[in-house]
C-alpha atoms as a PDB file:
ATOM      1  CA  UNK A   1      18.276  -0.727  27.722  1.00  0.00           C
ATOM      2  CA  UNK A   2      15.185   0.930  26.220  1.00  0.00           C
ATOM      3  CA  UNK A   3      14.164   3.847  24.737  1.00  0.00           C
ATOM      4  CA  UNK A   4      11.434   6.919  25.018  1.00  0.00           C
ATOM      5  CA  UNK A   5       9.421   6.013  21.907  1.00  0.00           C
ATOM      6  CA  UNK A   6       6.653   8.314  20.167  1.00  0.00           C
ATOM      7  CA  UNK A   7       4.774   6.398  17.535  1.00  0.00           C
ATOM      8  CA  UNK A   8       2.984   7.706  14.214  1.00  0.00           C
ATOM      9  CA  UNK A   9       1.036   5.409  11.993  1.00  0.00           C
ATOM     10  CA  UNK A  10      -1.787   3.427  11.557  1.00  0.00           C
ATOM     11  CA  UNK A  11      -3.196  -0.039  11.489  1.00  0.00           C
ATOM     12  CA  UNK A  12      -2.462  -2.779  11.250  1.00  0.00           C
ATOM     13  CA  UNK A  13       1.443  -2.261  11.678  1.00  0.00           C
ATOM     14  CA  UNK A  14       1.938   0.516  13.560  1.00  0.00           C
ATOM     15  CA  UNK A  15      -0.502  -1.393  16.018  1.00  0.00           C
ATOM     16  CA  UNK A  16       1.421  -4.876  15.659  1.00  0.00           C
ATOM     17  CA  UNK A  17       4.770  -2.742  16.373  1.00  0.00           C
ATOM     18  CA  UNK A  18       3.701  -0.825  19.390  1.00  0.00           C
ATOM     19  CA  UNK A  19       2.594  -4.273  20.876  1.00  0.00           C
ATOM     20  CA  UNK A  20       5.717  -5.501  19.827  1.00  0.00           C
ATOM     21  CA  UNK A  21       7.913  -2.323  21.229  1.00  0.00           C
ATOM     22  CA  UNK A  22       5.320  -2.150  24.516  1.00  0.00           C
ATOM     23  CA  UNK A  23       6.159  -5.949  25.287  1.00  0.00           C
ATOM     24  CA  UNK A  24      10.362  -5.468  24.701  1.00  0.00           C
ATOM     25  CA  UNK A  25       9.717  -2.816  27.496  1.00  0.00           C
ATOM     26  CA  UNK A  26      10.547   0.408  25.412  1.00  0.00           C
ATOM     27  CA  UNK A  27       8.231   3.411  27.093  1.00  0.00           C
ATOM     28  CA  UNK A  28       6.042   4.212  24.762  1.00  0.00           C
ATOM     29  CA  UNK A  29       5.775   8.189  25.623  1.00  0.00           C
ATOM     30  CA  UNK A  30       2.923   8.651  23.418  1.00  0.00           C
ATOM     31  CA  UNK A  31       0.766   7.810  20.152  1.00  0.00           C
ATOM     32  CA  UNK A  32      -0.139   9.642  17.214  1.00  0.00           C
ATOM     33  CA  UNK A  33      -2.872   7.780  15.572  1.00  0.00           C
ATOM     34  CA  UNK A  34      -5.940   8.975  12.856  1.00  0.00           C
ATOM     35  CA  UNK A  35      -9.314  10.329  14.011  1.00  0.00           C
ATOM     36  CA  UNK A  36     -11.987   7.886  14.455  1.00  0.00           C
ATOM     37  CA  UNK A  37     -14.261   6.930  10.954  1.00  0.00           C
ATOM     38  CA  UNK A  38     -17.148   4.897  11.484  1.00  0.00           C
ATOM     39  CA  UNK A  39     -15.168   3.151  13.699  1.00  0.00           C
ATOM     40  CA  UNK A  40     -13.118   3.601  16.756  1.00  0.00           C
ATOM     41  CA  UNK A  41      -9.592   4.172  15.115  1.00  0.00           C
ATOM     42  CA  UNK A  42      -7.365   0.470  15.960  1.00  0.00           C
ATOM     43  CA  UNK A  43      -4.149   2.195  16.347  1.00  0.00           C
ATOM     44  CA  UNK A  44      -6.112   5.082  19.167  1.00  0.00           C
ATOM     45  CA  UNK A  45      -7.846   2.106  20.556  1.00  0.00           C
ATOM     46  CA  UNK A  46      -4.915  -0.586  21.596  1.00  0.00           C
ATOM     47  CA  UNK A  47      -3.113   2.580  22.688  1.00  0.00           C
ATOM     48  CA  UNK A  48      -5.855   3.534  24.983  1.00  0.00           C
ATOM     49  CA  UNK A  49      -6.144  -0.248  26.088  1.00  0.00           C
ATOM     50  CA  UNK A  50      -2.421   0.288  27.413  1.00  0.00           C
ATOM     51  CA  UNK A  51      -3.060   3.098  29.008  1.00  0.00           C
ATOM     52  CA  UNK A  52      -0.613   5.425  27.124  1.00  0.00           C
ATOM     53  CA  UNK A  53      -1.092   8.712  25.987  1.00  0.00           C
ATOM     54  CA  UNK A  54      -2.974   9.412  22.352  1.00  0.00           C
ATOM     55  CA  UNK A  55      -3.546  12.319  19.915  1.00  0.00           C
ATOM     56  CA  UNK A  56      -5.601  11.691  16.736  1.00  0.00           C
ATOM     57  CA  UNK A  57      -4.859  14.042  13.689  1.00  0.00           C
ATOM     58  CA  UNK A  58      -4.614  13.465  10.497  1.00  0.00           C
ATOM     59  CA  UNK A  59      -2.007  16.159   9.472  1.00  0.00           C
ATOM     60  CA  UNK A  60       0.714  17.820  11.450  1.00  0.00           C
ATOM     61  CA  UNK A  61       2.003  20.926   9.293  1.00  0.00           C
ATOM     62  CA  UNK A  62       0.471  23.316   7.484  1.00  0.00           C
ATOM     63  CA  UNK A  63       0.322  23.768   3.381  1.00  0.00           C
ATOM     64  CA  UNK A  64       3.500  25.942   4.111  1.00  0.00           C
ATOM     65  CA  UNK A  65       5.127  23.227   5.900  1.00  0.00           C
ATOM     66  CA  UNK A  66       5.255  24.933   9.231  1.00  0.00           C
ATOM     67  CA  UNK A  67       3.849  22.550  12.370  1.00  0.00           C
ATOM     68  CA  UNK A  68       0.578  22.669  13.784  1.00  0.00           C
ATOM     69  CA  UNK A  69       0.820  24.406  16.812  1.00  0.00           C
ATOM     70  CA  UNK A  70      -1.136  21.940  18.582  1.00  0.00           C
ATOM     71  CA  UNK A  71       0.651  18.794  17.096  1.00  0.00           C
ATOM     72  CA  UNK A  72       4.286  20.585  18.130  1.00  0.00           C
ATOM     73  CA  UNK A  73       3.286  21.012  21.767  1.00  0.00           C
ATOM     74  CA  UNK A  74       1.633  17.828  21.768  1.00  0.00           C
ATOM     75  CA  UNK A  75       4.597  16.114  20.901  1.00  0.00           C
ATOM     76  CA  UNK A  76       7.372  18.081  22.557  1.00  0.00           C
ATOM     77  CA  UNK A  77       5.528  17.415  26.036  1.00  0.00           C
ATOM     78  CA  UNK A  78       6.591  13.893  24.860  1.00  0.00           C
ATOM     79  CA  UNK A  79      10.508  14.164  25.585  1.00  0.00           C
ATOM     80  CA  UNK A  80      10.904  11.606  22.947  1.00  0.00           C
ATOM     81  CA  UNK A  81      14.093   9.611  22.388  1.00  0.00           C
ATOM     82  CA  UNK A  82      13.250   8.194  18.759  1.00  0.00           C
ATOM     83  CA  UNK A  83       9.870   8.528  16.780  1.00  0.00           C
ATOM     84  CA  UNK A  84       8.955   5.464  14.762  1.00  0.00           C
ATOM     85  CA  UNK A  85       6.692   5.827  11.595  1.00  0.00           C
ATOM     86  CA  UNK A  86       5.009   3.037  11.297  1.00  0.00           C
ATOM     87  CA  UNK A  87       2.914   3.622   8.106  1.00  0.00           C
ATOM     88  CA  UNK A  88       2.432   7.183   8.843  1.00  0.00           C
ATOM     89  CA  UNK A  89       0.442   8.948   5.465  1.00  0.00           C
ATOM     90  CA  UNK A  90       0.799  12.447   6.422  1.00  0.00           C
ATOM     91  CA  UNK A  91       4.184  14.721   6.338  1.00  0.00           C
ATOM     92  CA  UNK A  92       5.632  15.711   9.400  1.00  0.00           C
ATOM     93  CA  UNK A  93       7.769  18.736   9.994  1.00  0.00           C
ATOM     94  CA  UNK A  94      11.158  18.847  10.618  1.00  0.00           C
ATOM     95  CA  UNK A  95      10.677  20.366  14.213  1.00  0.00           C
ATOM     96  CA  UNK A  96       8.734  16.834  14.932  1.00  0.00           C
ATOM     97  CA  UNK A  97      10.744  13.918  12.702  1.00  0.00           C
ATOM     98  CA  UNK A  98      14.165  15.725  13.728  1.00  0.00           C
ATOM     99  CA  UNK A  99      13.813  16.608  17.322  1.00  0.00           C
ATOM    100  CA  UNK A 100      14.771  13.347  19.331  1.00  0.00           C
ATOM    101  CA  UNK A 101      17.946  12.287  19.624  1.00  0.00           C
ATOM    102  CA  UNK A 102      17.614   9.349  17.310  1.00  0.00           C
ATOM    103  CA  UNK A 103      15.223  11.532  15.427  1.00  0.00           C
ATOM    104  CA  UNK A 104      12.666   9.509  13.639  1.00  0.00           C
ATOM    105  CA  UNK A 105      12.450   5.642  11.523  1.00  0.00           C
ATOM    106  CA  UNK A 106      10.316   5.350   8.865  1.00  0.00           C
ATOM    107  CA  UNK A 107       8.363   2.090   7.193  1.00  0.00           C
ATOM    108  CA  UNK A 108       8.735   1.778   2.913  1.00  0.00           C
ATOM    109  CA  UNK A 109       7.348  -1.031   1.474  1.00  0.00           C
ATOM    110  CA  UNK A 110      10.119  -1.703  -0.853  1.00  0.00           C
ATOM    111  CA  UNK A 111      13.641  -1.350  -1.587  1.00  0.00           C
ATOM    112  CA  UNK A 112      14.769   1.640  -1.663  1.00  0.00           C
ATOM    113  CA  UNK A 113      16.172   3.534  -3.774  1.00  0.00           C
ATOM    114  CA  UNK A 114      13.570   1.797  -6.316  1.00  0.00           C
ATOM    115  CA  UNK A 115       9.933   2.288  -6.094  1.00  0.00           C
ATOM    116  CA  UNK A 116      10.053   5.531  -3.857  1.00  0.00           C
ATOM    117  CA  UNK A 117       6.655   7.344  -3.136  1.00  0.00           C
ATOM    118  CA  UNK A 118       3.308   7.017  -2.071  1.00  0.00           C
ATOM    119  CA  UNK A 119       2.323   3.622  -4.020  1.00  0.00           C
ATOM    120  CA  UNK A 120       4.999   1.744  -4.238  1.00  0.00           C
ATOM    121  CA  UNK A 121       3.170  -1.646  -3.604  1.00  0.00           C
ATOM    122  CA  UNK A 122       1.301  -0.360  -6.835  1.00  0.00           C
ATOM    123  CA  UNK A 123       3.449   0.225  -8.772  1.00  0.00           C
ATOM    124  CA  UNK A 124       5.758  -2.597  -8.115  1.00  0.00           C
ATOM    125  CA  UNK A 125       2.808  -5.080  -9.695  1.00  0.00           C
ATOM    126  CA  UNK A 126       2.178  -2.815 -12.455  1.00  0.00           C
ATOM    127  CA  UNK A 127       5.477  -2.761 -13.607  1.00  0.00           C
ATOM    128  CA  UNK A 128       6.209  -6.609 -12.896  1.00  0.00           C
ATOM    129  CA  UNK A 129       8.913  -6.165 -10.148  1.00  0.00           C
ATOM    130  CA  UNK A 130       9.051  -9.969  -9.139  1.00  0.00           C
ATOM    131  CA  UNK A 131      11.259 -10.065  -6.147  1.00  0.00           C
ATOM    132  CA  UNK A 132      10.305  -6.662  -3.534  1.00  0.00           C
ATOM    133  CA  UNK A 133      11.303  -5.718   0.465  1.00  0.00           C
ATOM    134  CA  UNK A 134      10.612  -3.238   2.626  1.00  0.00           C
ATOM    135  CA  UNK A 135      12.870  -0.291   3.917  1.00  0.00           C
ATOM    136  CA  UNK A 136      13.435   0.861   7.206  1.00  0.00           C
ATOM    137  CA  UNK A 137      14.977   4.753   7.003  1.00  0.00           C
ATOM    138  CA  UNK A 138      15.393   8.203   8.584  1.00  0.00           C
ATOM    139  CA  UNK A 139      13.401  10.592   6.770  1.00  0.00           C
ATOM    140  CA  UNK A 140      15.124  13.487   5.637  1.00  0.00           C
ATOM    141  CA  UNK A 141      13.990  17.355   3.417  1.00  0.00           C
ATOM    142  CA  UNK A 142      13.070  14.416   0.711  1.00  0.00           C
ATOM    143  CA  UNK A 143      10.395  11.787  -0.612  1.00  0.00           C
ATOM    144  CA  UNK A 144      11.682   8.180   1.074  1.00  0.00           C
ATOM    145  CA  UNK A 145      15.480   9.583   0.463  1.00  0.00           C
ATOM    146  CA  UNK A 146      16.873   9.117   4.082  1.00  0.00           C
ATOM    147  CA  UNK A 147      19.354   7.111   4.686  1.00  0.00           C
ATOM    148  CA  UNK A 148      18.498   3.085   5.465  1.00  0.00           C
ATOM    149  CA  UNK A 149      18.625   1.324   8.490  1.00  0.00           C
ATOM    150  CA  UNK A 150      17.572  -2.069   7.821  1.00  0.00           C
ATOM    151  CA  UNK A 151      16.302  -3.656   4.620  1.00  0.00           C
ATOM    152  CA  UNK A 152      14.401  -7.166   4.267  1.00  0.00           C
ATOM    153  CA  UNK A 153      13.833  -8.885   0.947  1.00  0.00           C
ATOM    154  CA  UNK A 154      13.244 -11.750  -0.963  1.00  0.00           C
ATOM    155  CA  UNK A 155       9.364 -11.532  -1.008  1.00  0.00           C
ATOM    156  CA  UNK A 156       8.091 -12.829  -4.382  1.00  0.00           C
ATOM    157  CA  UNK A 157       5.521 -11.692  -5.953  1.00  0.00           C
ATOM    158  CA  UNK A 158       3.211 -14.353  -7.512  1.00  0.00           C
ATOM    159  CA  UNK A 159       0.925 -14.243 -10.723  1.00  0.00           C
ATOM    160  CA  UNK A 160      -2.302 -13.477  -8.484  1.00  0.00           C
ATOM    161  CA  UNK A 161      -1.018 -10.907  -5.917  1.00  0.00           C
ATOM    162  CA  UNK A 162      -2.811  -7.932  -5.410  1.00  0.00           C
ATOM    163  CA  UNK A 163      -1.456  -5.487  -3.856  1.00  0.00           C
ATOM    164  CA  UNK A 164      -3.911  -5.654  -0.921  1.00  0.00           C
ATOM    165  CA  UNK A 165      -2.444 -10.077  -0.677  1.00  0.00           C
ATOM    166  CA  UNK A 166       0.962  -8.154  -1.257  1.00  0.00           C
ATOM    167  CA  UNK A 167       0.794  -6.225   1.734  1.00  0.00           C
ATOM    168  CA  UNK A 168      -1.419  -7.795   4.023  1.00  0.00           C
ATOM    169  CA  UNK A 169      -0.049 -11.945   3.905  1.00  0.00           C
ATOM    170  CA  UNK A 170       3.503 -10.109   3.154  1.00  0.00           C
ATOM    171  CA  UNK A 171       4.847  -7.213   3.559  1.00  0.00           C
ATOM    172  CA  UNK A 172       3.029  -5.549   6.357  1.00  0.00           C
ATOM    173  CA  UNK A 173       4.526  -8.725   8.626  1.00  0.00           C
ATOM    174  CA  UNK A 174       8.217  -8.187   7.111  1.00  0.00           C
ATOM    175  CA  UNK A 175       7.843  -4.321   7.818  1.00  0.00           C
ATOM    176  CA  UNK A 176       7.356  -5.061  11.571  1.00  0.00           C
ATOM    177  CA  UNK A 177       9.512  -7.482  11.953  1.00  0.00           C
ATOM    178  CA  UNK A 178      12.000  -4.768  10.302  1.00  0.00           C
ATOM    179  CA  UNK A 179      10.744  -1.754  12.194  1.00  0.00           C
ATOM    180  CA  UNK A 180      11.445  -3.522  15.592  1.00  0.00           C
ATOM    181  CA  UNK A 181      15.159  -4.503  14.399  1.00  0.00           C
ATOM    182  CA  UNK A 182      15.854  -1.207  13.732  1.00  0.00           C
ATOM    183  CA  UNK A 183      14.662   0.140  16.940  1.00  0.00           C
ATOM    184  CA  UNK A 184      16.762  -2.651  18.649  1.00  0.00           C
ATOM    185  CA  UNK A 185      19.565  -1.836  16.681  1.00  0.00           C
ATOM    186  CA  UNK A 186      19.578   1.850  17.473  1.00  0.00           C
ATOM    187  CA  UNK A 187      19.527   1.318  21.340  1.00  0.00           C
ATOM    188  CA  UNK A 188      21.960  -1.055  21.169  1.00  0.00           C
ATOM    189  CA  UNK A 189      24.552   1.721  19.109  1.00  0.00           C
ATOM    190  CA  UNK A 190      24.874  -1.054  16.220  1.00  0.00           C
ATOM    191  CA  UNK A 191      22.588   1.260  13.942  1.00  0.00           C
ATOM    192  CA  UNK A 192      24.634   1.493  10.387  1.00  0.00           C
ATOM    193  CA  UNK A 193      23.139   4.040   8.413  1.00  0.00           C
ATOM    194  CA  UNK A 194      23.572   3.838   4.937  1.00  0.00           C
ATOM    195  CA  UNK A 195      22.986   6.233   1.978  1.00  0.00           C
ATOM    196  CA  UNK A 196      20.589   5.601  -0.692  1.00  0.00           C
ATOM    197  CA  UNK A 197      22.499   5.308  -4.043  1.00  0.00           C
ATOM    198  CA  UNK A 198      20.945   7.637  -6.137  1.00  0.00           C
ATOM    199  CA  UNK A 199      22.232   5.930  -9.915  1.00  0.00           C
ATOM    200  CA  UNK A 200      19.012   3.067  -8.511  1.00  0.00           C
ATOM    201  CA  UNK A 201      16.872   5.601  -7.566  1.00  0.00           C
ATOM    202  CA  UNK A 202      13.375   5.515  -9.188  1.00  0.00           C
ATOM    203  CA  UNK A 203       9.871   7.757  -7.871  1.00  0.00           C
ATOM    204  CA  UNK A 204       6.697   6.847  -9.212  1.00  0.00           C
ATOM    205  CA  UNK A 205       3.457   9.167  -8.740  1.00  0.00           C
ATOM    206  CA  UNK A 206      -0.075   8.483  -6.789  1.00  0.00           C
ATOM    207  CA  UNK A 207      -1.775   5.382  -8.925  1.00  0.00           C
ATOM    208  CA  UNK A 208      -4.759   7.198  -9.543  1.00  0.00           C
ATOM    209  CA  UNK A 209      -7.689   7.132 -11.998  1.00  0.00           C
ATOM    210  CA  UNK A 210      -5.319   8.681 -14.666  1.00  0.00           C
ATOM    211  CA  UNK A 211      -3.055   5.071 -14.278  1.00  0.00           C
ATOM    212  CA  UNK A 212      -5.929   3.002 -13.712  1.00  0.00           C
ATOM    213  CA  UNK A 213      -7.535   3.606 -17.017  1.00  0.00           C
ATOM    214  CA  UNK A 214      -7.016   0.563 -19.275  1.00  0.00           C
ATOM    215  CA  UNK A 215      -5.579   0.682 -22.776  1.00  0.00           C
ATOM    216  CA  UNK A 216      -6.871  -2.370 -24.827  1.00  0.00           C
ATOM    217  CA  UNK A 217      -4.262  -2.238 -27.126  1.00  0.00           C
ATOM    218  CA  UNK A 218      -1.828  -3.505 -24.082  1.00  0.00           C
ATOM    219  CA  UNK A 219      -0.945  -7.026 -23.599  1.00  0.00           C
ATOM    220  CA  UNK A 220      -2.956  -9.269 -21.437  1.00  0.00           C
ATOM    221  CA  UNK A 221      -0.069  -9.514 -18.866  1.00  0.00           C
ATOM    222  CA  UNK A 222       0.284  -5.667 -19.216  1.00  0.00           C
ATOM    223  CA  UNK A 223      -3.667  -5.668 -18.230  1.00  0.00           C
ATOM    224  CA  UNK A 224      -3.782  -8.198 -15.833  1.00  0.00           C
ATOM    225  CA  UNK A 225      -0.688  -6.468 -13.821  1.00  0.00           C
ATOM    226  CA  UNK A 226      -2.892  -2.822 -13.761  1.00  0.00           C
ATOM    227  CA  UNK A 227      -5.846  -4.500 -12.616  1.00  0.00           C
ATOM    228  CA  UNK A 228      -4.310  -6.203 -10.014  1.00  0.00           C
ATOM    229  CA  UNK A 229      -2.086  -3.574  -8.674  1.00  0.00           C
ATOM    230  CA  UNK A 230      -5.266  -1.277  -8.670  1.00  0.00           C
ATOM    231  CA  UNK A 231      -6.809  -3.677  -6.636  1.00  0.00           C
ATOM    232  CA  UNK A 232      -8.445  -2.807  -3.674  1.00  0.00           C
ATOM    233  CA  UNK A 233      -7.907   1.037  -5.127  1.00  0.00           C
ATOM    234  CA  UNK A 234      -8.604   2.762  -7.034  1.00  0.00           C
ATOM    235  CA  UNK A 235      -9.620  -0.081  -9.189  1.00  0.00           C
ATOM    236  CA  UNK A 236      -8.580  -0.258 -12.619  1.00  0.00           C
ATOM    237  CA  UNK A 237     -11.231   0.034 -15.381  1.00  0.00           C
ATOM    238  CA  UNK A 238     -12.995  -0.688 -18.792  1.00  0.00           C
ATOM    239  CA  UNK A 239     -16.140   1.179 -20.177  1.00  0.00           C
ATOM    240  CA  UNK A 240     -19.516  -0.529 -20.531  1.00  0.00           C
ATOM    241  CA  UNK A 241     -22.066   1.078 -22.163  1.00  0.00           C
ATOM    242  CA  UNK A 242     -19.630   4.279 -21.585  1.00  0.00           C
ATOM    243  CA  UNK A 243     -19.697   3.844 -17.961  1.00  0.00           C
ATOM    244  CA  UNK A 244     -16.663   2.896 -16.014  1.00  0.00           C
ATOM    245  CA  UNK A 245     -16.701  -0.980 -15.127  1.00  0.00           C
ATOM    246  CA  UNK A 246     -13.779  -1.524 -12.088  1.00  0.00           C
ATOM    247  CA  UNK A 247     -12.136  -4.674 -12.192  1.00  0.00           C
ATOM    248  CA  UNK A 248     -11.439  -7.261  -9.290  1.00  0.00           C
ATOM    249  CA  UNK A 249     -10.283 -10.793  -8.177  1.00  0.00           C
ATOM    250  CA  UNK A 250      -8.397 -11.430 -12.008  1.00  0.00           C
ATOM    251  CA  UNK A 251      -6.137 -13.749 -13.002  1.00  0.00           C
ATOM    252  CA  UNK A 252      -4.821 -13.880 -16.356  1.00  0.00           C
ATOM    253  CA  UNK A 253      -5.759 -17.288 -18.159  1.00  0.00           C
ATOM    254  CA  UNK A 254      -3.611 -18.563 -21.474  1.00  0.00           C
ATOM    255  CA  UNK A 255      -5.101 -20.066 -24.418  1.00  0.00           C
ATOM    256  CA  UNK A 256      -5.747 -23.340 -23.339  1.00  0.00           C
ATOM    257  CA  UNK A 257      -6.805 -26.605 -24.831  1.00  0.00           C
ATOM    258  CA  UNK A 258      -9.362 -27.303 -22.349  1.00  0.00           C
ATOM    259  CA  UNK A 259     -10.707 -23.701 -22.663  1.00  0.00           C
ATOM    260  CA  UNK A 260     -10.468 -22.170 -26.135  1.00  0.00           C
ATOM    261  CA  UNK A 261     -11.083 -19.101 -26.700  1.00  0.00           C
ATOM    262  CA  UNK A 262     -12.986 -18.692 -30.027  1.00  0.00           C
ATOM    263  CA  UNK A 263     -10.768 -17.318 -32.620  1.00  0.00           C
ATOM    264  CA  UNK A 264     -13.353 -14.844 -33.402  1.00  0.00           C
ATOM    265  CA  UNK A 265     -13.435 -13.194 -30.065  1.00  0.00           C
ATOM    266  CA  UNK A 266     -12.112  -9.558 -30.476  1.00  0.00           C
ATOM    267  CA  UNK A 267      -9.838  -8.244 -27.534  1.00  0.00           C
ATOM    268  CA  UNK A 268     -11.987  -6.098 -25.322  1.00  0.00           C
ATOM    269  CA  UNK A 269     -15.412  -8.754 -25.621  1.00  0.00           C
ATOM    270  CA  UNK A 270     -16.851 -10.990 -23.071  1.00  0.00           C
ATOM    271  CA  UNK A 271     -16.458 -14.709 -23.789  1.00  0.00           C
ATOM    272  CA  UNK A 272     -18.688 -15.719 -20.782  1.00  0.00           C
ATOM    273  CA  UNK A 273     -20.058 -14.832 -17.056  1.00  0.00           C
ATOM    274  CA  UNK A 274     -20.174 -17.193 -14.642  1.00  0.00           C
ATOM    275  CA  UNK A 275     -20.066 -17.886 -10.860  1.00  0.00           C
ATOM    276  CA  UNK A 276     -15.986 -18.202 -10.960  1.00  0.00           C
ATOM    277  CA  UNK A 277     -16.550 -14.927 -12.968  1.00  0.00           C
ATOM    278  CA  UNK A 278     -16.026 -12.868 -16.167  1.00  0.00           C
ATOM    279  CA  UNK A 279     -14.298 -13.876 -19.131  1.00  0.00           C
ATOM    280  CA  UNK A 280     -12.722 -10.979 -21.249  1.00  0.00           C
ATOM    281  CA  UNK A 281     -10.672 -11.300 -24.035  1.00  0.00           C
ATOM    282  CA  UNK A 282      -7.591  -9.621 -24.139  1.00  0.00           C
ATOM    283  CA  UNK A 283      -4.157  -9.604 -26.595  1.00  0.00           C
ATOM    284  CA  UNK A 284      -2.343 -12.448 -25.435  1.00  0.00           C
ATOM    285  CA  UNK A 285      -5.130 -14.060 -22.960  1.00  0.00           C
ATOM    286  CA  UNK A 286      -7.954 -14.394 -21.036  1.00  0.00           C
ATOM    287  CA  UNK A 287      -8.913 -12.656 -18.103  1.00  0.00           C
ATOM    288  CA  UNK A 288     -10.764 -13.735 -15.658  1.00  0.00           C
ATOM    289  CA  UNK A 289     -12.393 -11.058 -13.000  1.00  0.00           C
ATOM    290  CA  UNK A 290     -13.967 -12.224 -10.123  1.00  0.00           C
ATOM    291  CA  UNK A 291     -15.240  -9.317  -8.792  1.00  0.00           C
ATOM    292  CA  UNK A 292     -16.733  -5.685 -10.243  1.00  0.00           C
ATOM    293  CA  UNK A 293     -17.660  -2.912  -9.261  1.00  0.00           C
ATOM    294  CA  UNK A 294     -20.550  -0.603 -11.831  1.00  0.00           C
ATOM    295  CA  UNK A 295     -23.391   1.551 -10.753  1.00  0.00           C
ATOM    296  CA  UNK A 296     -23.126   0.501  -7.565  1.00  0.00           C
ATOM    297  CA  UNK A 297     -21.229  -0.808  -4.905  1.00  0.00           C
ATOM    298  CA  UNK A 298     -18.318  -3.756  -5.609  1.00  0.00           C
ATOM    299  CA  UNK A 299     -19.782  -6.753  -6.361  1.00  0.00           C
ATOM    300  CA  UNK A 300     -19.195 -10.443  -8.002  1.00  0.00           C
ATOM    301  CA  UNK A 301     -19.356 -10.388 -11.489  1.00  0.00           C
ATOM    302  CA  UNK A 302     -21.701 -13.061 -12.073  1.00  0.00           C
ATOM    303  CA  UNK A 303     -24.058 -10.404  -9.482  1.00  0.00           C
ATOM    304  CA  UNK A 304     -23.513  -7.499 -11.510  1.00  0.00           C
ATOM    305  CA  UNK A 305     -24.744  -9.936 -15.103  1.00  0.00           C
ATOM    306  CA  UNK A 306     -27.671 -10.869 -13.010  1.00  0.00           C
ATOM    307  CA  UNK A 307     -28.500  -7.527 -12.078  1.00  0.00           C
ATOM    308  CA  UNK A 308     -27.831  -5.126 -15.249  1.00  0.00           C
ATOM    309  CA  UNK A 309     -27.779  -7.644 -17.925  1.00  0.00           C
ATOM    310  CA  UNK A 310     -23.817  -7.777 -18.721  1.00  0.00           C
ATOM    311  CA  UNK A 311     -23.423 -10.992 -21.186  1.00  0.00           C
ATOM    312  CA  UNK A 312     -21.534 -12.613 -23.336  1.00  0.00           C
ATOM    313  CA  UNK A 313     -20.832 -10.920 -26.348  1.00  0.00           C
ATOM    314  CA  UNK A 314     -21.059  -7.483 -24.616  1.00  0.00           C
ATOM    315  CA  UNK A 315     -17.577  -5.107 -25.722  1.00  0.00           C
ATOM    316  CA  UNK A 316     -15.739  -3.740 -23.095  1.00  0.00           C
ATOM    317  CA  UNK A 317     -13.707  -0.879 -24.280  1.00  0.00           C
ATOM    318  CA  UNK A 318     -10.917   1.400 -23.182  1.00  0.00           C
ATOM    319  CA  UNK A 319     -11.630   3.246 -19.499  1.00  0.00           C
END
């Protein structure tokens, strides 16, 4: 059996799942992919390697919510049995995600109902989740409240996961492996769809500069979570010198009896720069940041001292 497939998304896993779909022998009737940066776009390119049909756009409905004209003919040309979503960022309208007979799967990275919207990977290290998944649904009038079609868990978080190691060595892999279950599933008729129970459910906004602003009157673990689920973006940050100073690369050392921290080190100063990094002084511990980015672009810290100045003794203070 296969199926007419029309795929949204963008690299890395909407590319790893169209591979995966191509090679199970599921048409692919066409791809939606993002216009090319710098770069050709990955998703556009593999596509085009295959020989299949591809429309880059970044959005497909208007501020009103109506479709593009020229994204609803596009796609209706298509004849689509199921669209997959395969870490698609823009909305699409109903006329599109509902059409098919299958109408369309979506990719969450995490267990929903918890963590719904936009950064969940985010905000799942900022708020300490330790054990996360990823969701497989049909999108429906609401933000990642569809019903669920499969769910994978079990993926720990550890102490140092960012939430650029969080998706890349974890969850991008589990959400493919997921998307092409579902998809397998729903030719097959075994699809059970099940509704979200909304007593669990949870939304969290966009982490954005607002969130990433550190408070040095939180706890070290408080800190070292931000920073690391702000990490690749938008980056969290401390002031110094009253400019914003992003943080990178931490981890979040204890008082230790090889590595003291002086007593008289107030929370907020730098203890030392080296080649391993920055050490700042926070309630509760020591954190160490590998990486910063200043003035200029990101950077190791131990770059940034040689270049500005930034020492021990220097005061951080709240972004």
């Amino acid at each position: 059996m296969s199926m007419r497939i029309a795929l949204f998304g963008q690299a890395p896993v909407a590319v790893d799942c169209l591979d995966r779909l191509h090679a199970a022998g599921h048409p692919i009737v066409g791809v939606f992919a993002p216009p090319d940066g710098s770069r050709p776009d990955p998703l556009a390119a593999r596509a085009s390697e295959l020989g299949l049909s591809v429309h880059q756009r970044r959005f497909f409905q208007k501020k009103s919510g109506e479709p593009i004209p020229a994204a609803l003919e596009a796609y209706r040309a298509m004849d689509a049995e199921l669209n997959v979503l395969a870490s698609l960022t823009s909305f699409l309208p109903s006329e599109i995600s509902d059409a098919p007979r299958h109408k369309s799967i979506c990719f969450h990275p995490s267990l929903l109902p918890a963590y719904r919207g936009g950064h969940a990977m985010q905000w799942q290290i900022i708020e300490g989740a330790t054990e996360v998944g990823v969701s497989i649904f049909v999108p429906d009038e609401g933000v990642d409240t569809g019903p669920i079609v499969v769910q994978k868990g079990g993926v720990k978080i550890d102490a140092t996961d960012t939430t650029g190691s969080l998706f890349f060595k974890k969850l991008y892999p589990l959400g493919v492996d997921a998307l092409v279950e579902a998809v397998e599933k729903i030719d097959r008729g075994e699809a059970e769809l099940h509704t979200q129970n909304e007593k669990l459910a949870s939304f969290q906004g966009l982490v954005d500069d607002t969130v990433a602003a550190i408070s040095l009157s939180k706890s070290g673990a408080e800190i070292d979570r931000l920073v690391r689920g702000c990490d690749p973006q938008p980056g969290a940050y401390l002031r110094w010198n009253g400019e914003r100073l992003r943080l990178y690369d931490a981890t979040l050392e204890g008082h230790t009896s090889d590595r003291p921290t002086p007593t008289s080190t107030s929370t907020g100063s730098v203890i030392d720069v080296a080649e391993s990094g920055a050490r700042i002084q926070l309630d509760g511990g020591v954190l160490r940041v590998g990486r910063v980015r200043g003035d200029a672009g990101k950077e190791t810290a131990a770059d940034f001292a040689r270049r500005t100045g930034f020492k021990a003794g220097d005061t951080l203070t709240d972004g």
